[in-house]
Each structure stands twice: as structure tokens, then as C-alpha cells.
Protein backbone atom coordinates (compact mmCIF):
# COMPACT_ATOMS: atom_id res chain seq x y z
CA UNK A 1 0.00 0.00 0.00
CA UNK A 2 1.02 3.56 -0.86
CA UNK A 3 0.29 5.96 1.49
CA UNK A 4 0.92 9.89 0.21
CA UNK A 5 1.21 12.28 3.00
CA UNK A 6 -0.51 14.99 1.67
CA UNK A 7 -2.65 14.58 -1.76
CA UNK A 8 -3.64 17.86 -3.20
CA UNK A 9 -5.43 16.30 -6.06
CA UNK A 10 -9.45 16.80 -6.04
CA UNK A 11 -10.94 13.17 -6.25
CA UNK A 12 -14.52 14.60 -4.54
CA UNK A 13 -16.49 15.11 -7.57
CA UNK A 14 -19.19 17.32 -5.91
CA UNK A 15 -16.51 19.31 -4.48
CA UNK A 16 -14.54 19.35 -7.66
CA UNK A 17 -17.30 20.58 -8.97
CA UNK A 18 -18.30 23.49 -6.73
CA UNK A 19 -14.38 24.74 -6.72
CA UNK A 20 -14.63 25.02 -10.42
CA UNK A 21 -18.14 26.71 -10.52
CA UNK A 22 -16.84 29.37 -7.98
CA UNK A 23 -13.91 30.29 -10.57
CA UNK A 24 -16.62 30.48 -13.36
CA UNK A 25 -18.80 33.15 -11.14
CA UNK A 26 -15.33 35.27 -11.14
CA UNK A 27 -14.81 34.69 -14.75
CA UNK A 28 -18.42 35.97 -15.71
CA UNK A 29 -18.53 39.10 -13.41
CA UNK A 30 -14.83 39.97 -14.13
CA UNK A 31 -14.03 41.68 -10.85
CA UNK A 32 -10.44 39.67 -11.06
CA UNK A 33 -9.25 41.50 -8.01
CA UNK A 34 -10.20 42.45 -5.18
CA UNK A 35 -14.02 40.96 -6.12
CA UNK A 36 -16.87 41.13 -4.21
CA UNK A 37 -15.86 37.09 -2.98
CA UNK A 38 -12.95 38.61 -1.16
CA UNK A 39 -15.34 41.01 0.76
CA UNK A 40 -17.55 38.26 1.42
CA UNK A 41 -14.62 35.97 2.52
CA UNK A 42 -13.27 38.56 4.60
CA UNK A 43 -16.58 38.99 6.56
CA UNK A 44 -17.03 35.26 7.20
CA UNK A 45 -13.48 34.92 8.90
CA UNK A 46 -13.97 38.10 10.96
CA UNK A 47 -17.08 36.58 12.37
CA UNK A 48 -15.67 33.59 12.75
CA UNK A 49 -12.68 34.74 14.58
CA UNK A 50 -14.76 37.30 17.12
CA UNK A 51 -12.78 40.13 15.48
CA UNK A 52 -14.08 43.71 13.84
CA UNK A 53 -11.64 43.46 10.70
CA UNK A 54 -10.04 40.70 8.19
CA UNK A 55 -7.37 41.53 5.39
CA UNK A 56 -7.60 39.25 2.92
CA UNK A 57 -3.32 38.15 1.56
CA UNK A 58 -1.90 36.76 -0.99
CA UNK A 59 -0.09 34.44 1.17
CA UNK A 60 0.27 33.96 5.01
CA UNK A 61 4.12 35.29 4.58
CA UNK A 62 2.35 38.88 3.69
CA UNK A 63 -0.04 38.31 6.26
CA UNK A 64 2.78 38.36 9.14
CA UNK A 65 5.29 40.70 7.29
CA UNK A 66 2.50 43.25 6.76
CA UNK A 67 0.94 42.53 10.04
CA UNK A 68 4.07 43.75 11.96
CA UNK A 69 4.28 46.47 9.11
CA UNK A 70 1.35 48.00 10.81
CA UNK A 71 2.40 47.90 13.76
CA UNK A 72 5.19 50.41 12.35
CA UNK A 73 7.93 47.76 13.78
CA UNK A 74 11.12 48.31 11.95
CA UNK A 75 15.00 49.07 12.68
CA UNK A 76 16.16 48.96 16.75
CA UNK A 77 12.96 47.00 17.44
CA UNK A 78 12.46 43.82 18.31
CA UNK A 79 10.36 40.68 18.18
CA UNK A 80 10.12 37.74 20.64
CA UNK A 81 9.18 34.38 18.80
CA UNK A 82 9.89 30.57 19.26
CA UNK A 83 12.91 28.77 17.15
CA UNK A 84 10.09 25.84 15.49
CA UNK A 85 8.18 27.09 12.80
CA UNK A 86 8.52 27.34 8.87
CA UNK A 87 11.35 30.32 7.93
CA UNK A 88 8.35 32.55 6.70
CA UNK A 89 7.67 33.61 10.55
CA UNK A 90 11.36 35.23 10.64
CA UNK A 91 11.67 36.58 7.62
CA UNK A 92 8.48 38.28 8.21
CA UNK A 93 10.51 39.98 11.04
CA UNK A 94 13.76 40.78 9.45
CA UNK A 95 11.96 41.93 6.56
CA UNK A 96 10.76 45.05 8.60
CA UNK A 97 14.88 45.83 9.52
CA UNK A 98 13.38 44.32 13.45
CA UNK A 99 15.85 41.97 15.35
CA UNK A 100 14.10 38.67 16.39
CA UNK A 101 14.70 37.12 19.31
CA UNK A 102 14.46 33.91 19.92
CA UNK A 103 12.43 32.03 22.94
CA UNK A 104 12.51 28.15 24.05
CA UNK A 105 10.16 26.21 23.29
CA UNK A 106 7.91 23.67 25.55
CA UNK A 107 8.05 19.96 25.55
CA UNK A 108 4.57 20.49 23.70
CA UNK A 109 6.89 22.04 20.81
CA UNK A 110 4.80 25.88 21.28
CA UNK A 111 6.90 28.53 22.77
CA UNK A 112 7.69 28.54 26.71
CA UNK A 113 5.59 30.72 28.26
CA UNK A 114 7.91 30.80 31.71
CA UNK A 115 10.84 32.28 29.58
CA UNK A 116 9.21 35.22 28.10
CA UNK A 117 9.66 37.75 30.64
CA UNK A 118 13.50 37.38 31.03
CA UNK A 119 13.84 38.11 27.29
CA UNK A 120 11.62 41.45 27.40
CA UNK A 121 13.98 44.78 26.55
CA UNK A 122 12.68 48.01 26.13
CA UNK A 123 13.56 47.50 22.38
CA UNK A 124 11.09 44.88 22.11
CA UNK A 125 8.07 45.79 20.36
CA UNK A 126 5.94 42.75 19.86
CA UNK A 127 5.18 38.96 20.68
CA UNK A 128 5.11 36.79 18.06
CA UNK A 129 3.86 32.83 19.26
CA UNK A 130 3.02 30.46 16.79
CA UNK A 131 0.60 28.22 17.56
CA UNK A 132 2.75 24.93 15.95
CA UNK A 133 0.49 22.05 14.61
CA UNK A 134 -2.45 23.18 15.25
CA UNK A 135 -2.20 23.38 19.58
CA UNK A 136 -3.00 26.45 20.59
CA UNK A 137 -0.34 28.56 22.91
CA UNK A 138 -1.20 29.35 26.25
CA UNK A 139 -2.94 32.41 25.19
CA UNK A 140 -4.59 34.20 28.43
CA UNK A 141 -1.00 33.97 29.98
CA UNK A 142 0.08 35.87 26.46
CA UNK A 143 -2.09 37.95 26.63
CA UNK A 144 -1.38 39.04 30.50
CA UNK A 145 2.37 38.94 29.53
CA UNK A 146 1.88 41.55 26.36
CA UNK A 147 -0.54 43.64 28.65
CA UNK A 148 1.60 43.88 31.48
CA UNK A 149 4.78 45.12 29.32
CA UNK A 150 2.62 47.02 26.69
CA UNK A 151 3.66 45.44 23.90
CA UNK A 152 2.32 44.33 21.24
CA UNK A 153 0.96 40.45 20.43
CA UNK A 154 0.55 38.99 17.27
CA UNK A 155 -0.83 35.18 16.75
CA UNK A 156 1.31 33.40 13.75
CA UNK A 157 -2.24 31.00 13.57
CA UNK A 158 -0.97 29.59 9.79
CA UNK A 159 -1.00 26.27 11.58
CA UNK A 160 -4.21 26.87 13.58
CA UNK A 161 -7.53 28.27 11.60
CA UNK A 162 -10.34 26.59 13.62
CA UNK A 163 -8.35 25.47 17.19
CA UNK A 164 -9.86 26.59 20.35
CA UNK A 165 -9.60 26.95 23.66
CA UNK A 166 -13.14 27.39 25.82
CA UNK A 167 -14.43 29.18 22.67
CA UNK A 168 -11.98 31.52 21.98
CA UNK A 169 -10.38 31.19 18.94
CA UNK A 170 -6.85 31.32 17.48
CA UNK A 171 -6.25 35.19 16.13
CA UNK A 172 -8.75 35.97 18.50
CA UNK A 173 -6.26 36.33 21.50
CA UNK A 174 -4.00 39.18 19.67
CA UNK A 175 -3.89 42.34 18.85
CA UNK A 176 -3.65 40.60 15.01
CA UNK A 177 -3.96 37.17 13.91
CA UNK A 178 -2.45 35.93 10.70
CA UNK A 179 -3.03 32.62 8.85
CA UNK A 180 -1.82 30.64 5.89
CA UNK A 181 -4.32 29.20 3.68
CA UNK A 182 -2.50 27.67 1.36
CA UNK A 183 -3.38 23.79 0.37
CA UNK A 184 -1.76 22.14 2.77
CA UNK A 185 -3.91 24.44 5.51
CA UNK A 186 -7.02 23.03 7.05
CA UNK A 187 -8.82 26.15 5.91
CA UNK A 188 -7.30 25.87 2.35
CA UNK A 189 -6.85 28.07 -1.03
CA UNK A 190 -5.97 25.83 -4.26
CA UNK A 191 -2.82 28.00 -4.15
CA UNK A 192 -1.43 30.58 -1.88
CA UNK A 193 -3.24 33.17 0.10
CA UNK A 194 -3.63 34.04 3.69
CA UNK A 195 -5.56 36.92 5.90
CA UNK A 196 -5.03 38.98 9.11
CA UNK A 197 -8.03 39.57 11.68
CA UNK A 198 -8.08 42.37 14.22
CA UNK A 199 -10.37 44.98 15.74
CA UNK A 200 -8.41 47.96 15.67
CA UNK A 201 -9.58 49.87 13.12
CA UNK A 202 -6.61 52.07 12.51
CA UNK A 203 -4.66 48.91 11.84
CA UNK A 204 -6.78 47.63 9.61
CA UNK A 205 -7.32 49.99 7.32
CA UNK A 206 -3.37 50.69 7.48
CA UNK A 207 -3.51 46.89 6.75
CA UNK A 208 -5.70 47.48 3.57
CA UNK A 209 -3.18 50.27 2.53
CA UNK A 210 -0.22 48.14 3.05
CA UNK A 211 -1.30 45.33 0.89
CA UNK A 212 -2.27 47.45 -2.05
CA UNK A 213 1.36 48.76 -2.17
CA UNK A 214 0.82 51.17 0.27
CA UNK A 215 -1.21 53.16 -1.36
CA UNK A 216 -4.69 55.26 0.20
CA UNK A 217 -7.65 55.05 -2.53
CA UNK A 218 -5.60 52.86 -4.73
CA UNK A 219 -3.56 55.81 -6.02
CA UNK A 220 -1.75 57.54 -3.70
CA UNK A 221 1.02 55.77 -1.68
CA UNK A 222 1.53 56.74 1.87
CA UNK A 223 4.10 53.65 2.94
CA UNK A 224 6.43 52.07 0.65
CA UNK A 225 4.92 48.32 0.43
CA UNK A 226 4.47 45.91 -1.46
CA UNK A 227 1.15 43.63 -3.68
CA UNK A 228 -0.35 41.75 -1.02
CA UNK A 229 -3.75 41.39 -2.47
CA UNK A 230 -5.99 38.10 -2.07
CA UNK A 231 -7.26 37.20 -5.10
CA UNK A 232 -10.50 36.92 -6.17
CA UNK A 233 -10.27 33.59 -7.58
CA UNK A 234 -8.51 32.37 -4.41
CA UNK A 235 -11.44 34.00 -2.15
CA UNK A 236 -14.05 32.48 -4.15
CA UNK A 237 -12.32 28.61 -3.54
CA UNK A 238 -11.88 29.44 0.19
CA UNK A 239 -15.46 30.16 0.54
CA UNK A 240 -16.11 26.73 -0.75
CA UNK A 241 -13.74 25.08 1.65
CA UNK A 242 -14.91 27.36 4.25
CA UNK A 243 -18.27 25.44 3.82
CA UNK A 244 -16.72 22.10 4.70
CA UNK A 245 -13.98 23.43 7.98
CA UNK A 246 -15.90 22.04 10.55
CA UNK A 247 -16.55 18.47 8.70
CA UNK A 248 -12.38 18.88 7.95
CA UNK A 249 -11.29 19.55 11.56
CA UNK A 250 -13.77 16.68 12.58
CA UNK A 251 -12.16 14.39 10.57
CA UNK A 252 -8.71 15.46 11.47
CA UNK A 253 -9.34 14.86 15.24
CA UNK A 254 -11.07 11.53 14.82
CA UNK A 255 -7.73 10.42 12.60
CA UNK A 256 -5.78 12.06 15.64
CA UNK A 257 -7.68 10.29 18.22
CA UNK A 258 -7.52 7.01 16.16
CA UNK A 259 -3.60 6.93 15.81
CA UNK A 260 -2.97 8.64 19.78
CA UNK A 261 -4.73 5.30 20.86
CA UNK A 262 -3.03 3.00 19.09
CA UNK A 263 0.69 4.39 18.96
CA UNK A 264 0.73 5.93 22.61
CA UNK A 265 2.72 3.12 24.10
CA UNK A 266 5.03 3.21 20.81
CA UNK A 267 6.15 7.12 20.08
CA UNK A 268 4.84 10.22 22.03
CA UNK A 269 1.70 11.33 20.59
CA UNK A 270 0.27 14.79 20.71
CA UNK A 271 -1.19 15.52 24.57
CA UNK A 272 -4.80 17.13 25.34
CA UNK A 273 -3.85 20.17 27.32
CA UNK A 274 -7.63 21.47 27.33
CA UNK A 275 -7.08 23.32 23.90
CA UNK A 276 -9.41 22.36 20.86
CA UNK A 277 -6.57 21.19 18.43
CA UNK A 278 -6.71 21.12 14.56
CA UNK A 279 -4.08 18.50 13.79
CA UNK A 280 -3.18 20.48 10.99
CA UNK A 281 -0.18 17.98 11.35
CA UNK A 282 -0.15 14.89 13.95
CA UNK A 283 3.61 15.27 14.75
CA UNK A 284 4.81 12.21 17.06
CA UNK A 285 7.77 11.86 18.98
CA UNK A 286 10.80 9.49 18.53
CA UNK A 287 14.28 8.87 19.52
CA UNK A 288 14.87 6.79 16.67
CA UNK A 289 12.87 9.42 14.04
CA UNK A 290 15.17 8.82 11.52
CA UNK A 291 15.15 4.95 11.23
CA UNK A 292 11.47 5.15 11.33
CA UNK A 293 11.03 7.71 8.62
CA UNK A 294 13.00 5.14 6.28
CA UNK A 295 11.54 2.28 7.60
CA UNK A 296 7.92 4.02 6.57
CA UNK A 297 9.09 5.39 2.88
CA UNK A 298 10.48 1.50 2.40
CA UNK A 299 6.66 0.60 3.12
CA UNK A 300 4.92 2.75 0.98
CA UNK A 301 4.61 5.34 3.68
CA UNK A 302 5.18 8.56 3.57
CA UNK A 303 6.32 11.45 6.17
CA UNK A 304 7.58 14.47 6.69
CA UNK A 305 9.98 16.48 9.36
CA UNK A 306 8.23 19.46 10.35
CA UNK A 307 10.72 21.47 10.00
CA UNK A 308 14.01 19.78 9.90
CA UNK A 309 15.96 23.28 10.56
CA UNK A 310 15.36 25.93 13.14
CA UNK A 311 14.93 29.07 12.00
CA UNK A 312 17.99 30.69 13.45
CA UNK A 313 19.69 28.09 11.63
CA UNK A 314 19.23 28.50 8.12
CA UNK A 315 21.91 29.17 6.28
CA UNK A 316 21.22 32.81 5.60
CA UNK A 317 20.74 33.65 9.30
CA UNK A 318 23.16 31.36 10.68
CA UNK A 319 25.19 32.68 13.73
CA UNK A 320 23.53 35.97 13.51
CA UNK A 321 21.45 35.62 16.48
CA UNK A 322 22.48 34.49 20.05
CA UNK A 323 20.12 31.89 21.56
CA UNK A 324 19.77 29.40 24.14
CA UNK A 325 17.42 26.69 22.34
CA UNK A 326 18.51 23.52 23.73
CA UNK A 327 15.02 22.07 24.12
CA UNK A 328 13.80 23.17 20.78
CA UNK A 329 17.11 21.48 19.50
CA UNK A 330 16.54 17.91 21.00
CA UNK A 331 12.91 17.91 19.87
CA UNK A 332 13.82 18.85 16.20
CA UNK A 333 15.77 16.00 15.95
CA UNK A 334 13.00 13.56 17.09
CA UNK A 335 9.40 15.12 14.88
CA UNK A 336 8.33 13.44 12.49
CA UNK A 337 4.46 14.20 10.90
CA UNK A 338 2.50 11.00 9.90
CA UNK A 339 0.11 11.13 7.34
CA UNK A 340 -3.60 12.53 8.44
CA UNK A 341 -5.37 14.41 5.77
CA UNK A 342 -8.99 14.66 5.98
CA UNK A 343 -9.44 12.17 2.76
CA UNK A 344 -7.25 9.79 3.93
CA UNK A 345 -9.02 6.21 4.24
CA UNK A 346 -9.63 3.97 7.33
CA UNK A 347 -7.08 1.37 5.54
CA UNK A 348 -4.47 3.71 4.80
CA UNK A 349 -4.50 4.61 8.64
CA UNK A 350 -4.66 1.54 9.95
CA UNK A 351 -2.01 0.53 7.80
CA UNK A 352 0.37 3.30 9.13
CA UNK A 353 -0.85 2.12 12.47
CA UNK A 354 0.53 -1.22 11.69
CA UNK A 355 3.70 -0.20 10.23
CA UNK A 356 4.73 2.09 13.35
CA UNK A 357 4.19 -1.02 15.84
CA UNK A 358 6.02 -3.24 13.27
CA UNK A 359 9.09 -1.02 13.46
CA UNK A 360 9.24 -0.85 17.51
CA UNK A 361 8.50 -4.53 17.59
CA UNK A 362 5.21 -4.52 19.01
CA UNK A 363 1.82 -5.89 18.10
């Protein structure tokens, strides 16, 4: 058996066939950008998120670079984050000239809440958590943390659209909240795009500026920035996959709750902490991560290492930044993301099930 880890092919012939009526509705009105789907879209995810505003992106890379652009961060500032995410969350920092610096993270692989406070300056300007795989950070605490110190706190939710904790949201918690929707999201585009929820209004319709290069009435340009438009196209798809979220995440956390019981004893599976999780990814735990990933790809199965490198060290940051990572270093070294898309069949789990035990020896 051949398991893919993520397919983004479109075998659902209903939904196949809703995507591709949503592109013709933008094709006969013409409104290419900036359509009246993107307005719509927009709406829906402020509602859903409990916040005033949503900025549609064209990716969730703009979404963070232009959220901290907002926030008029830039040169002798800087930004506290965690070391595990994808490169997109720091180069959304250093793109604005800020310094990020870099906190711990938890054994549940989010940032370490207990180690914020000693890395507060009076250059820093903003808290960055990402909420990695889909678990929610331990946002109230955040939130006290960014109040107390007057900074501000921006959610990196890419991971996250749809996890919870006691009803409140991710991007609900900061003073912004960005997400990727690209395919691989749980809320996903059929290529890139992203969006940014507040409920200040001065920040969002600096927001709006920013992403039409800057620009006030789509003429004159007030800050030097950049095309960070959602499409219409893209807006129209994600209103079709917005339909289906909740039937997604359902199916994400029965796959998670299917493989936590049966691999437990094997690897360390993802832990209920209280938070509504998304399982964007189910990343387990292993000392022996790399013998398993080949074991896996020699059955038919694959993986991924979500993320293999810390950000501070990619080769074009490397040994620009002093930190003191060591737990965030062990962990990377033992992740490894099992296959759990919502379209995955109950054979195809099972048979990963099966494969994991077979590689530790148990039955």
C-alpha cells in the first residue's frame, strides 16, 4: 500500500465541482481582483474569529510581514518568537529591519511561556507565538504577559484556523492574527493566500493600505509596500472550503484520536492540554525518528519532518542571532508528521498504524 502524506489532487467530484463553478462566477462578473468574494470571505473569517476586521493576503508570509508592518515595527525593534516554525515567521521579522529574538520552546513544541519575561527589553516591540500544529499557545498567559509590558501580540495561527480553547479562537487572543491558507492548511486556497483579523480599526485599514502597495484610494502611496492582495479567484475557492472546515477539523481529530490510541505506548503522541486542536499535522515523537522515517518510505509510507531546521539556523541567518534553544534542538531532531489528511481512508491509517508497531516490535 502507498500511502501519500498529503494529496492535493481533487478526487470529490461534488466538491470538484463546486471549486470550479466558484472560478466560473469570477470569470463571468470579471471583478479579477479584489471581487466582491474577497469582501464576502473577509466577513465570514472576521465573524468567525470574534474580530471587527479581516485583510484578505496573498499568502500567510504577507499576512505576518505586513501585520508587523502596521504595527510600524522596523529598525532597533524587536520581536520575541519561538525557534520551530517554517522560515516565513522570521523573515516576516527581518523583513521590517526588526531583530528577532528567539524564545525556548515547551516539551509540547509551542513557545515557553515561563521564559518570556526574562527576554523582554525596552527594544522589544511585539510577541510573536506560533501556535505549531495546530495546539493552541497558552494564550490568556500571552495575553497578560503583552498587557503587562505594553507590547504588542501577534498570533502566527498559519497552523491553527479553527483550534480553540473554551471558545476563543486562534487570532482571536491578539492584537492581530495571521493565517496561511495555502493547500496544505485546514482552511485551504488551491494556491497561496492568507488573511489577518483584528479589531483595531486604525490597523486595519493601514492593513488594507499596506497590501495594495501602500497606497490610500488605490492611487496615492503613503508607505512604501508591497502587492499583497488576495485574489478573487482564491477568495471564491476558500469560501467553498470554508463550507466544509468544521466536517475537515472533525475528521482530522477523529484520525488524531484514532492513531494517539493506538501508537501511545510506541512514540509520544500529541497531549490534550484542554485546547481544541486542529491537527493540521499529527507530529509524534521518537528517539529513533530517523530509522522510522526510512523504515515508513520502504513501506509505501510517507512522512515528513516538520521542520528539519530551526529558524535561526538556516543558512542565511546562521550565527547571527544568540540563543539558548537547547530544548527546541533535542525535539527537532526527534518530529516526524505521519500522514492525516482529511481524505485519507480507514485502511491507509490503519495501515500506518501497523507499520509504526512493526518497526518498535510490538503488536
Amino acid at each position: 500500500m502507498n500511502v501519500r502524506y498529503r494529496d492535493l489532487s481533487i478526487k470529490d467530484l461534488g466538491l470538484k465541482k463546486e471549486l470550479l463553478a466558484s472560478v466560473e462566477g469570477v470569470l463571468s462578473h470579471g471583478k479579477i481582483m479584489l471581487g466582491p468574494e474577497v469582501e464576502e470571505f473577509e466577513s465570514k473569517i472576521a465573524h468567525f474569529c470574534h474580530k471587527k476586521y479581516a485583510v484578505g493576503m496573498n499568502s500567510g508570509t504577507d499576512a505576518l510581514y505586513l501585520a508587523l508592518r502596521s504595527l510600524n515595527i522596523g529598525p532597533g525593534d524587536e520581536v520575541i518568537t519561538a525557534p520551530l516554525s517554517w522560515v516565513a515567521t522570521l523573515n516576516s521579522i527581518v523583513l521590517t529591519g526588526a531583530t528577532p529574538v528567539f524564545v525556548d520552546i515547551a516539551e509540547d513544541l509551542n513557545i515557553n511561556i515561563d521564559l518570556i519575561e526574562k527576554a523582554i527589553t525596552p527594544r522589544t516591540k511585539a510577541i510573536m507565538p506560533v501556535h505549531f500544529t495546530g495546539r493552541l499557545c497558552d494564550m490568556p498567559r500571552l495575553k497578560a504577559i503583552a498587557a503587562k509590558h505594553h507590547i504588542a501580540l501577534v498570533e502566527d495561527a498559519s497552523q491553527a484556523f479553527g483550534a480553540n480553547l473554551n471558545g476563543e479562537v486562534a487570532g482571536s487572543f491578539g492584537d492581530l492574527g495571521c493565517f496561511s491558507l495555502n493547500p496544505m492548511k485546514v482552511l485551504c486556497a488551491y494556491g497561496e493566500a492568507g488573511i489577518v483579523v483584528t479589531d483595531d480599526l486604525a490597523l486595519y485599514e493601514k492593513l488594507v493600505s499596506l497590501r495594495y502597495g501602500g497606497t490610500k484610494n488605490k492611487e496615492d502611496c503613503h508607505f512604501p509596500s508591497l502587492n499583497g492582495r488576495l485574489d478573487t479567484v482564491q477568495a471564491a475557492m476558500l469560501l467553498v472550503s470554508f463550507k466544509y472546515l468544521e466536517q475537515t477539523i472533525k475528521r482530522h481529530r477523529e484520525i488524531a484520536k484514532n492513531y494517539t490510541e493506538k501508537l501511545h505506548d510506541v512514540v509520544t503522541c500529541p497531549v490534550e492540554d484542554g485546547t481544541f486542536q486542529v491537527f493540521y499535522s499529527y507530529t509524534i515523537l521518537t528517539d529513533k525518528r530517523d530509522e522510522l522515517k526510512e523504515y515508513l518510505s520502504s513501506k509505501g509510507v510517507e512522512t515528513k519532518i516538520q521542520h528539519p531546521i530551526l529558524m535561526p539556523y538556516h543558512t542565511a541567518y546562521k550565527g547571527k542571532y544568540h540563543c539558548h534553544i537547547p530544548v527546541a534542538e533535542r525535539l527537532v531532531k526527534q518530529i516526524l508528521c505521519i500522514p492525516n489528511a482529511s481524505h485519507i481512508s480507514a485502511q491507509e491509517i490503519e495501515y500506518v498504524i501497523k507499520c509504526i508497531r512493526e518497526f518498535f516490535g510490538a503488536k
